[in-house]
C-alpha atoms as a PDB file:
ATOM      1  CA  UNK A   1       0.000   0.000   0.000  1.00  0.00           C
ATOM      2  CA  UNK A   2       1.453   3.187  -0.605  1.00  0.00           C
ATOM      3  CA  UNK A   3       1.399   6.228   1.471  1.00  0.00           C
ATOM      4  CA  UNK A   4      -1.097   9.315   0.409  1.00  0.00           C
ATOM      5  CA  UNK A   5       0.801  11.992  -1.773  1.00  0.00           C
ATOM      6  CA  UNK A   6       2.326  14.685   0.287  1.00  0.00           C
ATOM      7  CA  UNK A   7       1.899  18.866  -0.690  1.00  0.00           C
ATOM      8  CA  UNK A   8       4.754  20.233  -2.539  1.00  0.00           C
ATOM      9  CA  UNK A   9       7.730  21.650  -1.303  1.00  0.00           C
ATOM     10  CA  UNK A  10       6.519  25.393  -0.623  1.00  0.00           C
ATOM     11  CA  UNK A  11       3.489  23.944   1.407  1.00  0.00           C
ATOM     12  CA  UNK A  12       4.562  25.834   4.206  1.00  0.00           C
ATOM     13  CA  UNK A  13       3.408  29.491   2.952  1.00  0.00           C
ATOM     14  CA  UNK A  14       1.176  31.368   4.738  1.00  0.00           C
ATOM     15  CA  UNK A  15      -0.561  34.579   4.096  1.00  0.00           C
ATOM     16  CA  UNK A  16      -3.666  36.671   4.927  1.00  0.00           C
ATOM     17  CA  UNK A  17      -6.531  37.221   2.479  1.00  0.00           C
ATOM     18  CA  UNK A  18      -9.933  38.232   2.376  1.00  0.00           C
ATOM     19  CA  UNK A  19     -12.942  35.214   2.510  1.00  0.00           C
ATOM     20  CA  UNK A  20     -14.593  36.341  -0.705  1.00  0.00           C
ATOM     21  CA  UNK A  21     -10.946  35.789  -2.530  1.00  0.00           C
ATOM     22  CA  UNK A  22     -11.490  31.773  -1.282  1.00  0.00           C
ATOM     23  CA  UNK A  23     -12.929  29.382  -3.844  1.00  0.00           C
ATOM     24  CA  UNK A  24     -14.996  26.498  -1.783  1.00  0.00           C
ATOM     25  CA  UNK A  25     -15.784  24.355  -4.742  1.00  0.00           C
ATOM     26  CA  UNK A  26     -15.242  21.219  -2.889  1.00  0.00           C
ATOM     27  CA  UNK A  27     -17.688  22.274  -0.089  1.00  0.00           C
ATOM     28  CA  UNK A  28     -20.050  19.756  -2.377  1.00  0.00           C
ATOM     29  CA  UNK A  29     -17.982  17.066  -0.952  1.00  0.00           C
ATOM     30  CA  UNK A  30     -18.286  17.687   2.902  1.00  0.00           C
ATOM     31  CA  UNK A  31     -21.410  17.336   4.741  1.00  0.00           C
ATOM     32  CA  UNK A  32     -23.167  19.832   7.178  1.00  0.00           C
ATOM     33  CA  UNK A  33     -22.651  19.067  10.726  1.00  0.00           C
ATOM     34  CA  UNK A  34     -25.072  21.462  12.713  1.00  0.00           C
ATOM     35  CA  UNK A  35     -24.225  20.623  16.263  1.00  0.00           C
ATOM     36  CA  UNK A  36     -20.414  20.988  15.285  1.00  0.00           C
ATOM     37  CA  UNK A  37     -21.352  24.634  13.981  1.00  0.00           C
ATOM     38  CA  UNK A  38     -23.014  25.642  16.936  1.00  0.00           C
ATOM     39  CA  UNK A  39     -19.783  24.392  18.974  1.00  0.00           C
ATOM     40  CA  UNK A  40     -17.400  26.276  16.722  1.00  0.00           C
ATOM     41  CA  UNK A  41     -18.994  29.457  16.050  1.00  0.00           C
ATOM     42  CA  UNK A  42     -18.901  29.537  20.515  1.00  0.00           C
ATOM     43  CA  UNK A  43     -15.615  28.589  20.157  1.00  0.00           C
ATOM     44  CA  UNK A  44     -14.466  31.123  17.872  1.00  0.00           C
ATOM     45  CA  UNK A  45     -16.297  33.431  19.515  1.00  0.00           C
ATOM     46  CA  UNK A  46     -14.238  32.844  22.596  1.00  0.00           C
ATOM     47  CA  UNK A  47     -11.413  32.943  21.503  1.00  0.00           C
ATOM     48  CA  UNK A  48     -10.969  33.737  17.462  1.00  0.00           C
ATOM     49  CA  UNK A  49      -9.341  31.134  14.638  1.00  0.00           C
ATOM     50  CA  UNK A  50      -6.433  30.311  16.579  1.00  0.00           C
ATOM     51  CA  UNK A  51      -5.727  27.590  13.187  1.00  0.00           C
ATOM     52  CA  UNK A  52      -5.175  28.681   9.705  1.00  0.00           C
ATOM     53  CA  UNK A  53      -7.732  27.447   6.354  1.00  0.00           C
ATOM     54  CA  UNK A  54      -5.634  25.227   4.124  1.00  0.00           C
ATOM     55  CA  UNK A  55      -5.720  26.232   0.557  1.00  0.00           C
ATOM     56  CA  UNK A  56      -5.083  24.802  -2.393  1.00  0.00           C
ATOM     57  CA  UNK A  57      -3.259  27.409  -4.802  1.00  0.00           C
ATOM     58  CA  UNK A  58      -4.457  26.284  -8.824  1.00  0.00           C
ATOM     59  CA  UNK A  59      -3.087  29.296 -11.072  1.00  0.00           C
ATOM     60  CA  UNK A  60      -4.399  32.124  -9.716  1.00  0.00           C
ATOM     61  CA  UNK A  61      -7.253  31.006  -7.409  1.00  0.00           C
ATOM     62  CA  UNK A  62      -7.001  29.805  -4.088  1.00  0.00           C
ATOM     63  CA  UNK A  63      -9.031  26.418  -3.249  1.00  0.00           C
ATOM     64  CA  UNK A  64     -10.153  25.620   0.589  1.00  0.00           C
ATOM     65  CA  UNK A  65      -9.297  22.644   1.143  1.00  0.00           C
ATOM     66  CA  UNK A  66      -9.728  22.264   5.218  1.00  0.00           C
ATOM     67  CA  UNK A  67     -11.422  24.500   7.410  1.00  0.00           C
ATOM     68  CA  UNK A  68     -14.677  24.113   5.994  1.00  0.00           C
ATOM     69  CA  UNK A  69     -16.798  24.833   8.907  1.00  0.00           C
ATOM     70  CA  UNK A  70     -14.609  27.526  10.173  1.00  0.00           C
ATOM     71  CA  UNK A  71     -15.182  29.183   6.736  1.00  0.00           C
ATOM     72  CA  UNK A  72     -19.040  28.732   7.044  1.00  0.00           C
ATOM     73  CA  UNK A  73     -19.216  30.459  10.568  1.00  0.00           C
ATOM     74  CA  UNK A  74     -17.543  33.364   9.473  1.00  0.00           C
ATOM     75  CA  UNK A  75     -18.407  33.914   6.155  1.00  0.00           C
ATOM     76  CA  UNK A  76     -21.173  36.005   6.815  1.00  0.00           C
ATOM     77  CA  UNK A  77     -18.329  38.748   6.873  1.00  0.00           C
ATOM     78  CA  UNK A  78     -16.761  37.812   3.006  1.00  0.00           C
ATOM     79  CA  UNK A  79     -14.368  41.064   3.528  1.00  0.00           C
ATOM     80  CA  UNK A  80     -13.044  39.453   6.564  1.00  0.00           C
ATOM     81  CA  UNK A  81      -9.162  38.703   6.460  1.00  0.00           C
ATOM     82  CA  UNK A  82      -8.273  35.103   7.426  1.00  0.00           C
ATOM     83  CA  UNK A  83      -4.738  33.398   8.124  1.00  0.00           C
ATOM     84  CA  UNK A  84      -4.198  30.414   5.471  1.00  0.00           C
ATOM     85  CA  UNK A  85      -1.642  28.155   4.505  1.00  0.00           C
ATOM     86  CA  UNK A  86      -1.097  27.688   0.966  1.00  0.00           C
ATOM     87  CA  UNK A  87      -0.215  24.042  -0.439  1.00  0.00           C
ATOM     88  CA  UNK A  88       0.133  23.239  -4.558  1.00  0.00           C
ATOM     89  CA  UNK A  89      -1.497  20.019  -5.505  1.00  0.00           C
ATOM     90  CA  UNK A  90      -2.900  19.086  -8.544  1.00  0.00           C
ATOM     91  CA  UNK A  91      -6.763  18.744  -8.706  1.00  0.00           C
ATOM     92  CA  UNK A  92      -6.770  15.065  -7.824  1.00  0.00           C
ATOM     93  CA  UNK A  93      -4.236  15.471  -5.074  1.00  0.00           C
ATOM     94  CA  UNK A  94      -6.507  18.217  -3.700  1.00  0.00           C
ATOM     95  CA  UNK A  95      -9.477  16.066  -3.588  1.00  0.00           C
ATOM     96  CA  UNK A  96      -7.158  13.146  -1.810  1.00  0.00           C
ATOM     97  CA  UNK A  97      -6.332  15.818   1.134  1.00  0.00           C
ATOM     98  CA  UNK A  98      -9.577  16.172   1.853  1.00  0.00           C
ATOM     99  CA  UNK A  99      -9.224  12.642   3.175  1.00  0.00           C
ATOM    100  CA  UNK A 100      -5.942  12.930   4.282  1.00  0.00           C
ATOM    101  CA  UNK A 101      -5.852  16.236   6.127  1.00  0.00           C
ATOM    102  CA  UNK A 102      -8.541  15.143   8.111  1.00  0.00           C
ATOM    103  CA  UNK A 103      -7.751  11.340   8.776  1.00  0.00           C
ATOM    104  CA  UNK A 104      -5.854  12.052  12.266  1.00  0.00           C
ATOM    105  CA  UNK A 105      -8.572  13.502  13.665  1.00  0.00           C
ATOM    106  CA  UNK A 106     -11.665  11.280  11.801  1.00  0.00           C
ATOM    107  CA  UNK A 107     -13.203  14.643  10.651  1.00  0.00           C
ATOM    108  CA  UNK A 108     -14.397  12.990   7.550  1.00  0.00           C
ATOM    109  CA  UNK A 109     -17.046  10.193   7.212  1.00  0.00           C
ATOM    110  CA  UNK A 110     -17.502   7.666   5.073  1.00  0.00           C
ATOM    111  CA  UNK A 111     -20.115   9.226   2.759  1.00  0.00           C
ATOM    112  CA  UNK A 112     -17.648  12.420   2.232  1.00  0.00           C
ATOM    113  CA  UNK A 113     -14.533   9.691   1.681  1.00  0.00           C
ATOM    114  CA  UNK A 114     -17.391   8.184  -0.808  1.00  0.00           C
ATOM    115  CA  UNK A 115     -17.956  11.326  -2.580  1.00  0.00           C
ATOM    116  CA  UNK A 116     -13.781  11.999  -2.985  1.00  0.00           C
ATOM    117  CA  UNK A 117     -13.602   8.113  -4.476  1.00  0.00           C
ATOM    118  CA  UNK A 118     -15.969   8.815  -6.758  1.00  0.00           C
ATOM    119  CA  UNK A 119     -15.256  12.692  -8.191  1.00  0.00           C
ATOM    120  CA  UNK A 120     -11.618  11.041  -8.458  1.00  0.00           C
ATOM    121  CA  UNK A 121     -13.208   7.875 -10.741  1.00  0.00           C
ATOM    122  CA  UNK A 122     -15.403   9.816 -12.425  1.00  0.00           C
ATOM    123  CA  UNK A 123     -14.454  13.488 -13.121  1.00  0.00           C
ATOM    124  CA  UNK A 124     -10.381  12.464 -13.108  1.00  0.00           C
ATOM    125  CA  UNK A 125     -10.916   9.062 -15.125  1.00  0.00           C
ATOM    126  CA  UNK A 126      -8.392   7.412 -12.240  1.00  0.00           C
ATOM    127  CA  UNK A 127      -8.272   3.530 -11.766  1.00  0.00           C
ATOM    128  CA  UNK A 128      -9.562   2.202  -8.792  1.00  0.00           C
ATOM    129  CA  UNK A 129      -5.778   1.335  -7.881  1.00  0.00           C
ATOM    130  CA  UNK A 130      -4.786   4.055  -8.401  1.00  0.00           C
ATOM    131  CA  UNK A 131      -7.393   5.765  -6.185  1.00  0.00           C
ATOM    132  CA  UNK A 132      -5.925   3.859  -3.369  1.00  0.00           C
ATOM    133  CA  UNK A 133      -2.689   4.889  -3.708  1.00  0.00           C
ATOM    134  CA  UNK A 134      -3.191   8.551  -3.743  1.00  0.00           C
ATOM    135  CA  UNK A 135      -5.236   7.879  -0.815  1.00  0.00           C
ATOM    136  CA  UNK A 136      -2.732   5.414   1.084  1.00  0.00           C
ATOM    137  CA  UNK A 137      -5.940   2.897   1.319  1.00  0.00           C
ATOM    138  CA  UNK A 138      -6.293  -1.099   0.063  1.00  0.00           C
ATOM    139  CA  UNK A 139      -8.306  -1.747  -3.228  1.00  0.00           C
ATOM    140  CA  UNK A 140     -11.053  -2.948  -1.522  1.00  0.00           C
ATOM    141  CA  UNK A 141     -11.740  -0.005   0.316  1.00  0.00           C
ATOM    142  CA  UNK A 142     -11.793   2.436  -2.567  1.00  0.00           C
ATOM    143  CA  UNK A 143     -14.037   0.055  -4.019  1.00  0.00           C
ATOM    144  CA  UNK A 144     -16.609  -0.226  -1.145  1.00  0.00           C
ATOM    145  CA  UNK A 145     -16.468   3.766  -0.638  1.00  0.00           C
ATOM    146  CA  UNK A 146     -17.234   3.379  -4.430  1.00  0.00           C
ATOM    147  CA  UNK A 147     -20.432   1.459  -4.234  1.00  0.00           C
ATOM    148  CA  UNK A 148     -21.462   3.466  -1.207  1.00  0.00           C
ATOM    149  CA  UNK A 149     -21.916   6.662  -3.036  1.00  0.00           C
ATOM    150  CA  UNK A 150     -23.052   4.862  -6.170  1.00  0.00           C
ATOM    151  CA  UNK A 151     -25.789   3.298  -3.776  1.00  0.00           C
ATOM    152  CA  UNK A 152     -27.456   6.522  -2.430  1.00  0.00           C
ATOM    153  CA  UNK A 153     -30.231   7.849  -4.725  1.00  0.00           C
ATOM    154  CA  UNK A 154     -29.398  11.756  -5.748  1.00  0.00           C
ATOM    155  CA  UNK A 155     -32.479  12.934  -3.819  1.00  0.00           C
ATOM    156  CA  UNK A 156     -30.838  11.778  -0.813  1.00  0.00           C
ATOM    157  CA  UNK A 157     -27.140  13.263  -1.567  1.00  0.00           C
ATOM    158  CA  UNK A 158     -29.149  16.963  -1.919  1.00  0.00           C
ATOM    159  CA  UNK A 159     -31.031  16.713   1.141  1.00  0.00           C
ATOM    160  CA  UNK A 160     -27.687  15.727   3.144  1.00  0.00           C
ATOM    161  CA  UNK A 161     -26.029  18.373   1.685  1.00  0.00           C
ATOM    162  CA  UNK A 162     -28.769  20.519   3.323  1.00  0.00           C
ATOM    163  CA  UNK A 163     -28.607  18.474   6.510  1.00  0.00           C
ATOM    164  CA  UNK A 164     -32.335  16.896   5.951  1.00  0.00           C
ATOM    165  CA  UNK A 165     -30.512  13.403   6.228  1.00  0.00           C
ATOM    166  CA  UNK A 166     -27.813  12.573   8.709  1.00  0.00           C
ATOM    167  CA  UNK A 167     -25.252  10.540   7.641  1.00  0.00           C
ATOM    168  CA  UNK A 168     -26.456   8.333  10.023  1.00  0.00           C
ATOM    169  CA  UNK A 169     -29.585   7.809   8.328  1.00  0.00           C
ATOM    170  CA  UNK A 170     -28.170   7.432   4.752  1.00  0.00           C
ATOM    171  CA  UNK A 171     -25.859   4.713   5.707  1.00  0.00           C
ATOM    172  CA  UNK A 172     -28.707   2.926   7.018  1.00  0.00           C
ATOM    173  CA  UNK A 173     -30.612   4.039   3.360  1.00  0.00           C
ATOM    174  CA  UNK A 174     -28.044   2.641   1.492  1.00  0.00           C
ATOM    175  CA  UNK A 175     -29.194  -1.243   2.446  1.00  0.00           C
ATOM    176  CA  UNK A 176     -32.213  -0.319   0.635  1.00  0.00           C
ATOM    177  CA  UNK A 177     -33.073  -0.419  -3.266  1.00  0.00           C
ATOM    178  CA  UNK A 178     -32.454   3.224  -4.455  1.00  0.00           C
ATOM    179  CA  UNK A 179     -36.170   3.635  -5.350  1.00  0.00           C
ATOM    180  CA  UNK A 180     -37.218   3.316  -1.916  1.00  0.00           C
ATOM    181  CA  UNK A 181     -34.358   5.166  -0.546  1.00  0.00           C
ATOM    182  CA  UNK A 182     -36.428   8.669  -0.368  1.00  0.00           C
ATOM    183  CA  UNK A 183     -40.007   7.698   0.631  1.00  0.00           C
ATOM    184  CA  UNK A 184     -38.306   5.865   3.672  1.00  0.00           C
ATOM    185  CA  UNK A 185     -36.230   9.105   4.564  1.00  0.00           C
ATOM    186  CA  UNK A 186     -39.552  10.759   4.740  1.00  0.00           C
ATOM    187  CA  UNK A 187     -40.898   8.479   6.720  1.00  0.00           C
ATOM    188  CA  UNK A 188     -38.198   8.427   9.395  1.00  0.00           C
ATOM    189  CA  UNK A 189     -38.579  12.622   9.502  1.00  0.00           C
ATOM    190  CA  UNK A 190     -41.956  12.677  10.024  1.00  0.00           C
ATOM    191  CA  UNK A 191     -42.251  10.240  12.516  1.00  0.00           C
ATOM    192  CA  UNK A 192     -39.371  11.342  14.148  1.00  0.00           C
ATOM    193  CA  UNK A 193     -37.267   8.150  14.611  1.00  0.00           C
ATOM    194  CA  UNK A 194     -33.954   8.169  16.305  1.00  0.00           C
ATOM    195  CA  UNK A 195     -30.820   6.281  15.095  1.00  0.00           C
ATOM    196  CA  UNK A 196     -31.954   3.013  17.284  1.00  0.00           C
ATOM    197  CA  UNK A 197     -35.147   3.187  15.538  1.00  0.00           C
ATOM    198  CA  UNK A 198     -34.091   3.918  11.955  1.00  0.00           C
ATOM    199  CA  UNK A 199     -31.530   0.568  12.230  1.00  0.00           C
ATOM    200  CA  UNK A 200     -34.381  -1.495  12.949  1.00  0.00           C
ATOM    201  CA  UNK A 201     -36.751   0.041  10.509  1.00  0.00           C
ATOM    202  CA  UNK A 202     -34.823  -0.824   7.586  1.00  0.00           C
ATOM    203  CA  UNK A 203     -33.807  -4.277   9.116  1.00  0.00           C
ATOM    204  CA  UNK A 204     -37.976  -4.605   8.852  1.00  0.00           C
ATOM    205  CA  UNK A 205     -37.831  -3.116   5.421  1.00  0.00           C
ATOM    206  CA  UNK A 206     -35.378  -5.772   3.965  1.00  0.00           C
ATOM    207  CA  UNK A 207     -37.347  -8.701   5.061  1.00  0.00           C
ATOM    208  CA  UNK A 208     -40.878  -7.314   4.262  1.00  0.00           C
ATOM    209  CA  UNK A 209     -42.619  -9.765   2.183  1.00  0.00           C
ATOM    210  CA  UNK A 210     -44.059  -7.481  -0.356  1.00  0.00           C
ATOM    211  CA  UNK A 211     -45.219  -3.551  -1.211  1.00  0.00           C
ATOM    212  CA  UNK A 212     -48.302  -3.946   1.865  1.00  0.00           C
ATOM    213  CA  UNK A 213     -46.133  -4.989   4.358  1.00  0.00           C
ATOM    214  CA  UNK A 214     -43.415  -2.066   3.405  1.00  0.00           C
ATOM    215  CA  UNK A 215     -46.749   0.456   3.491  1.00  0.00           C
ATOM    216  CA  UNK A 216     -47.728  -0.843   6.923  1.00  0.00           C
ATOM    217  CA  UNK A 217     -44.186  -0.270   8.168  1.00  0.00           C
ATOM    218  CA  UNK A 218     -43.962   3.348   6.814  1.00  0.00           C
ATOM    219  CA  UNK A 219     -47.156   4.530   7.766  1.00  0.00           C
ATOM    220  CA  UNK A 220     -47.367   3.355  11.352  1.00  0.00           C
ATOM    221  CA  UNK A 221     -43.181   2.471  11.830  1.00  0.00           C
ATOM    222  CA  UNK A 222     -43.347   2.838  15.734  1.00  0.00           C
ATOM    223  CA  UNK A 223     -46.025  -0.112  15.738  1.00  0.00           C
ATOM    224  CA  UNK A 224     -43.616  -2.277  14.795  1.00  0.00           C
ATOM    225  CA  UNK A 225     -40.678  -0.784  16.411  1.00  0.00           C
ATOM    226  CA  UNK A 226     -39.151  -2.247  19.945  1.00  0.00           C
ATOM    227  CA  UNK A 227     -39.637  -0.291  22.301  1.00  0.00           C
ATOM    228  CA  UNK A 228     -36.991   0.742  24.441  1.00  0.00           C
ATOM    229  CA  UNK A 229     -34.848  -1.610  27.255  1.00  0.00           C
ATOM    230  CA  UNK A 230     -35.845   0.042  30.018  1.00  0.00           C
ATOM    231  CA  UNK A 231     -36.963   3.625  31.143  1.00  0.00           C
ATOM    232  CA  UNK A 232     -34.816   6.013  30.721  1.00  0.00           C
ATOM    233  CA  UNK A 233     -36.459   8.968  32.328  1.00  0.00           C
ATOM    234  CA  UNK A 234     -35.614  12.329  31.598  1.00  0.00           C
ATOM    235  CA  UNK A 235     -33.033  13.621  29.202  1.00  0.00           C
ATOM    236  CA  UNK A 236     -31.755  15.870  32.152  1.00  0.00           C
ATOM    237  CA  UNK A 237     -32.474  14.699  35.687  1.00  0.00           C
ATOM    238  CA  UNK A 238     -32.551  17.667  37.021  1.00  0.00           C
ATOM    239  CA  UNK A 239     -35.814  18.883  34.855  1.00  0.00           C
ATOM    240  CA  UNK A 240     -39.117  17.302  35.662  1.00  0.00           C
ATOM    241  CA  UNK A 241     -41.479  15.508  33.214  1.00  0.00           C
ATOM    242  CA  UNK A 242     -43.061  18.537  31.674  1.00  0.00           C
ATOM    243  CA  UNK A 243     -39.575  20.251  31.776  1.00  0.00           C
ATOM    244  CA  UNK A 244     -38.350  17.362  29.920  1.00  0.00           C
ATOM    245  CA  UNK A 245     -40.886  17.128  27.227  1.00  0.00           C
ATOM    246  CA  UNK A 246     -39.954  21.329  26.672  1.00  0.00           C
ATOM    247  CA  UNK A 247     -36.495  20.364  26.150  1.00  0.00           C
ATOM    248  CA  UNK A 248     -37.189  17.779  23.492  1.00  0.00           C
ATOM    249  CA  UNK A 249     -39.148  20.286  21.832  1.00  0.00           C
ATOM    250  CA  UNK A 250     -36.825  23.171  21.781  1.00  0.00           C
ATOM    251  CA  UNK A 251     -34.473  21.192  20.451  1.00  0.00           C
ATOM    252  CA  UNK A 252     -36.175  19.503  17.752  1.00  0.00           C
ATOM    253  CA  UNK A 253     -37.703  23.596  16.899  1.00  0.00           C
ATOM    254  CA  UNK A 254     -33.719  24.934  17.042  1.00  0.00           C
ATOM    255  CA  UNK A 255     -32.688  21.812  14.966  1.00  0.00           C
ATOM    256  CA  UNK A 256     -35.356  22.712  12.132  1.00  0.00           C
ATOM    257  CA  UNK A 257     -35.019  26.259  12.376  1.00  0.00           C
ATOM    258  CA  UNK A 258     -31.198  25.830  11.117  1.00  0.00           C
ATOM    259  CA  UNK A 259     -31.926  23.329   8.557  1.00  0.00           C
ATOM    260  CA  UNK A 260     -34.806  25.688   7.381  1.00  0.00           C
ATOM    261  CA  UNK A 261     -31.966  28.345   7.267  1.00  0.00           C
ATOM    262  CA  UNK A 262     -29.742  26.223   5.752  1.00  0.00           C
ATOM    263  CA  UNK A 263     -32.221  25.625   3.112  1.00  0.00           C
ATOM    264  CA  UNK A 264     -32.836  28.967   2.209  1.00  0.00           C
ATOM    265  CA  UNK A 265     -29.406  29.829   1.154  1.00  0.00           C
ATOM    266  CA  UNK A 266     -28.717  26.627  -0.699  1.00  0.00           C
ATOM    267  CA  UNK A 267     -27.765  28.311  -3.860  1.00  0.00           C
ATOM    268  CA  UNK A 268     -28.918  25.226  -5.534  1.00  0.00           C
ATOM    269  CA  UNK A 269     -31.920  25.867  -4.515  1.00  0.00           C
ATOM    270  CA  UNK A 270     -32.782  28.844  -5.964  1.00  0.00           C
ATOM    271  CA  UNK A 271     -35.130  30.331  -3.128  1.00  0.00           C
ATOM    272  CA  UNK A 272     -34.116  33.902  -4.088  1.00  0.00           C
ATOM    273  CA  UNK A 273     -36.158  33.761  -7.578  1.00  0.00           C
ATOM    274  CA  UNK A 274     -39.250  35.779  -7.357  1.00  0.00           C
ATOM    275  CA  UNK A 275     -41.606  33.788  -8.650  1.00  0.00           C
ATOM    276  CA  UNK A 276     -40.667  31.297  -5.997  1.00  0.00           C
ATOM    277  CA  UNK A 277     -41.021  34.018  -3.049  1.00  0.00           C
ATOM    278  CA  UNK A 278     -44.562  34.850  -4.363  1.00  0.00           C
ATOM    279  CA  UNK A 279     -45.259  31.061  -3.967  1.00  0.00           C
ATOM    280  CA  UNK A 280     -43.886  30.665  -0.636  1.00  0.00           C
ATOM    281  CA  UNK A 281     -44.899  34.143   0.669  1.00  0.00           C
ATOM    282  CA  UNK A 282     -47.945  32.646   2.468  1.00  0.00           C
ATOM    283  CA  UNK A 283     -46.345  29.638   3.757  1.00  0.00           C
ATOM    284  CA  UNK A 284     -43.374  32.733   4.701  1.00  0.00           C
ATOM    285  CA  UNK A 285     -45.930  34.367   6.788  1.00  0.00           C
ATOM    286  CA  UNK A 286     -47.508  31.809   8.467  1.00  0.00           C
ATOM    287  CA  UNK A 287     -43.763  30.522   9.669  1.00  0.00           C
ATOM    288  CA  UNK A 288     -42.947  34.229  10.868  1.00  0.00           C
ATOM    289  CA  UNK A 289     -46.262  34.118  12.925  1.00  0.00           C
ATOM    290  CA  UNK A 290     -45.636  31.493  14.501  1.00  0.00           C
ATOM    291  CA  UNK A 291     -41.903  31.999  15.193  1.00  0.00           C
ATOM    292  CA  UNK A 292     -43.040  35.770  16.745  1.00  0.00           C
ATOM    293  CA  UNK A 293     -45.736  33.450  19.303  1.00  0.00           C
ATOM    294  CA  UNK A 294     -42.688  31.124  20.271  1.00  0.00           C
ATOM    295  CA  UNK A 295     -40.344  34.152  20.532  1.00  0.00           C
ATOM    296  CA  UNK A 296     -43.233  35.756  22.724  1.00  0.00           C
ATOM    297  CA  UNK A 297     -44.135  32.410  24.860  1.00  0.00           C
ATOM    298  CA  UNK A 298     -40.050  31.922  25.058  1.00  0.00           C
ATOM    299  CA  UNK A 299     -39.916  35.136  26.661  1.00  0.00           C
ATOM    300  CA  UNK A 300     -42.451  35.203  29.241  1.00  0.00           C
ATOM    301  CA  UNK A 301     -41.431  31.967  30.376  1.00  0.00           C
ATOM    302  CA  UNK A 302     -37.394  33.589  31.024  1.00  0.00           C
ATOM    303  CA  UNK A 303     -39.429  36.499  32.460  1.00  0.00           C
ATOM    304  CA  UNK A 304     -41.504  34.369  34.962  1.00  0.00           C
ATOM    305  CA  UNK A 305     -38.229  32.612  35.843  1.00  0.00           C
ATOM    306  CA  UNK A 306     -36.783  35.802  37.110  1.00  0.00           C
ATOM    307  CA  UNK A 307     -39.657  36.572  38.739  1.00  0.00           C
ATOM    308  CA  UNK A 308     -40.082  33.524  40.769  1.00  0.00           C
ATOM    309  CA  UNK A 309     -36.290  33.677  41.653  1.00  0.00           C
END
């Protein structure tokens, strides 16, 4: 096996430039991690980028190649000067680092290594031997990577890439044929089933005699679900029942209220078209009336809180 290609020699060069002069094509082959966000952006906060981007310099443009989420928390601010370190790789060898810069510290999974093994097949025409020596990896493991993102239905890929699906979820999608892959995503979302749950869903799926036993399963899933081991009680023993249920649902709101965010910046999208405002605009509405009564409830309850202190 050989070992992942290394930067050049002048991969040490560092220098300060402004967000908007980054390119972040390969952002289409990392995955949105929400809960990681919310941990950076405090961190940074706190205490500022104390690590430099890595960029990729190709002619005159400079690629990000790690520091992805770093780059999304601040990048409200595009005039913003950042610290990065230049490397010069070639386009494949670019793609490979964003494997191998991150393998020390597993900030990659399997569906983003999938992603790199297959832009490197397809877009760069390289062997599958030849994959696994840029990437320091066996054969086989290029080619299961391989059939993992060949697997996953393209509905599925977009709504991960809006963090819809976890990648928890798709690797459990990814047992199922790909025409089934989306309805069942659905399903799991609206009924709200955990990772436990989702494993044991499609485990049901895959031995389902026929199309009315899969219906039965995805219209009432938690029928046919164990249920849990043993009680758990609350999430947080200090809250009580009620308290408990509140926290579930604030969570779940604050969860949907990014992805919703998320959503309505995806470029791909297109959500900034006016004919697709005027559609929405009602929908719009309704969502910022409700938001304003939860903003309002929210409050009082902080308020009687203080009060009762």
């Amino acid at each position: 096996m050989s070992a992942p290609v290394a930067p050049s020699s002048n991969a040490n060069e560092y220098a300060q430039v402004a967000l908007s002069d980054l390119d972040t094509r390969y952002s289409a082959l990392r995955l949105p991690d929400p809960k990681a966000m919310a941990a950076l952006s405090s961190s940074l906060a706190r205490h500022g980028m104390l690590q430099p981007l890595t960029v990729n310099r190709e002619g005159n443009t400079l690629v990000l190649l790690d520091g992805f989420k770093r780059h999304r928390v601040v990048s409200d601010d595009l005039g913003e000067t950042v610290s990065v370190r230049i490397v010069v790789l070639t386009p494949p060898q670019a793609k490979a680092a964003l494997v191998t810069f991150n393998r020390p510290h597993r900030g990659v999974s399997e569906l983003e290594e999938a992603w790199v093994v297959e832009s490197l097949v397809r877009e760069h025409e390289m062997l599958q031997k030849e994959v696994a020596e840029l990437l320091g990896r066996h054969k086989s493991w290029v080619c299961r990577r391989l059939q993992l993102a060949q697997r996953l239905e393209s509905s599925i890929v977009e709504d991960m890439r809006l963090g819809l699906v976890s990648a928890t979820v798709a690797r459990e999608l990814v047992r199922l044929p790909r025409g089934n892959q989306a309805r069942v995503a659905a399903a799991i979302q609206r009924h709200g089933l955990n990772s436990r749950q989702t494993v044991q869903l499609v485990g049901r799926l895959l031995k389902a005699p026929d199309a009315t036993g899969m219906d039965e399963l995805l219209d009432d899933p938690m029928r046919f679900l164990s249920p849990p081991t043993k009680d758990l009680g609350p999430q947080d023993a200090r809250l009580s029942t009620a308290g408990d249920k509140a926290s579930t649902s604030i969570t779940a709101l604050t969860r949907q209220a990014r992805i919703t965010n998320s959503v309505l910046h995806s470029p791909t999208k297109g959500l900034h078209v006016a004919s697709d405002v005027e559609v929405l605009r009602p929908r719009i509405r309704e969502a910022m009336d409700a938001l304003d009564l939860i903003v309002a409830t929210l409050t009082k309850f902080l308020d009687a809180s203080k009060s009762n202190a």
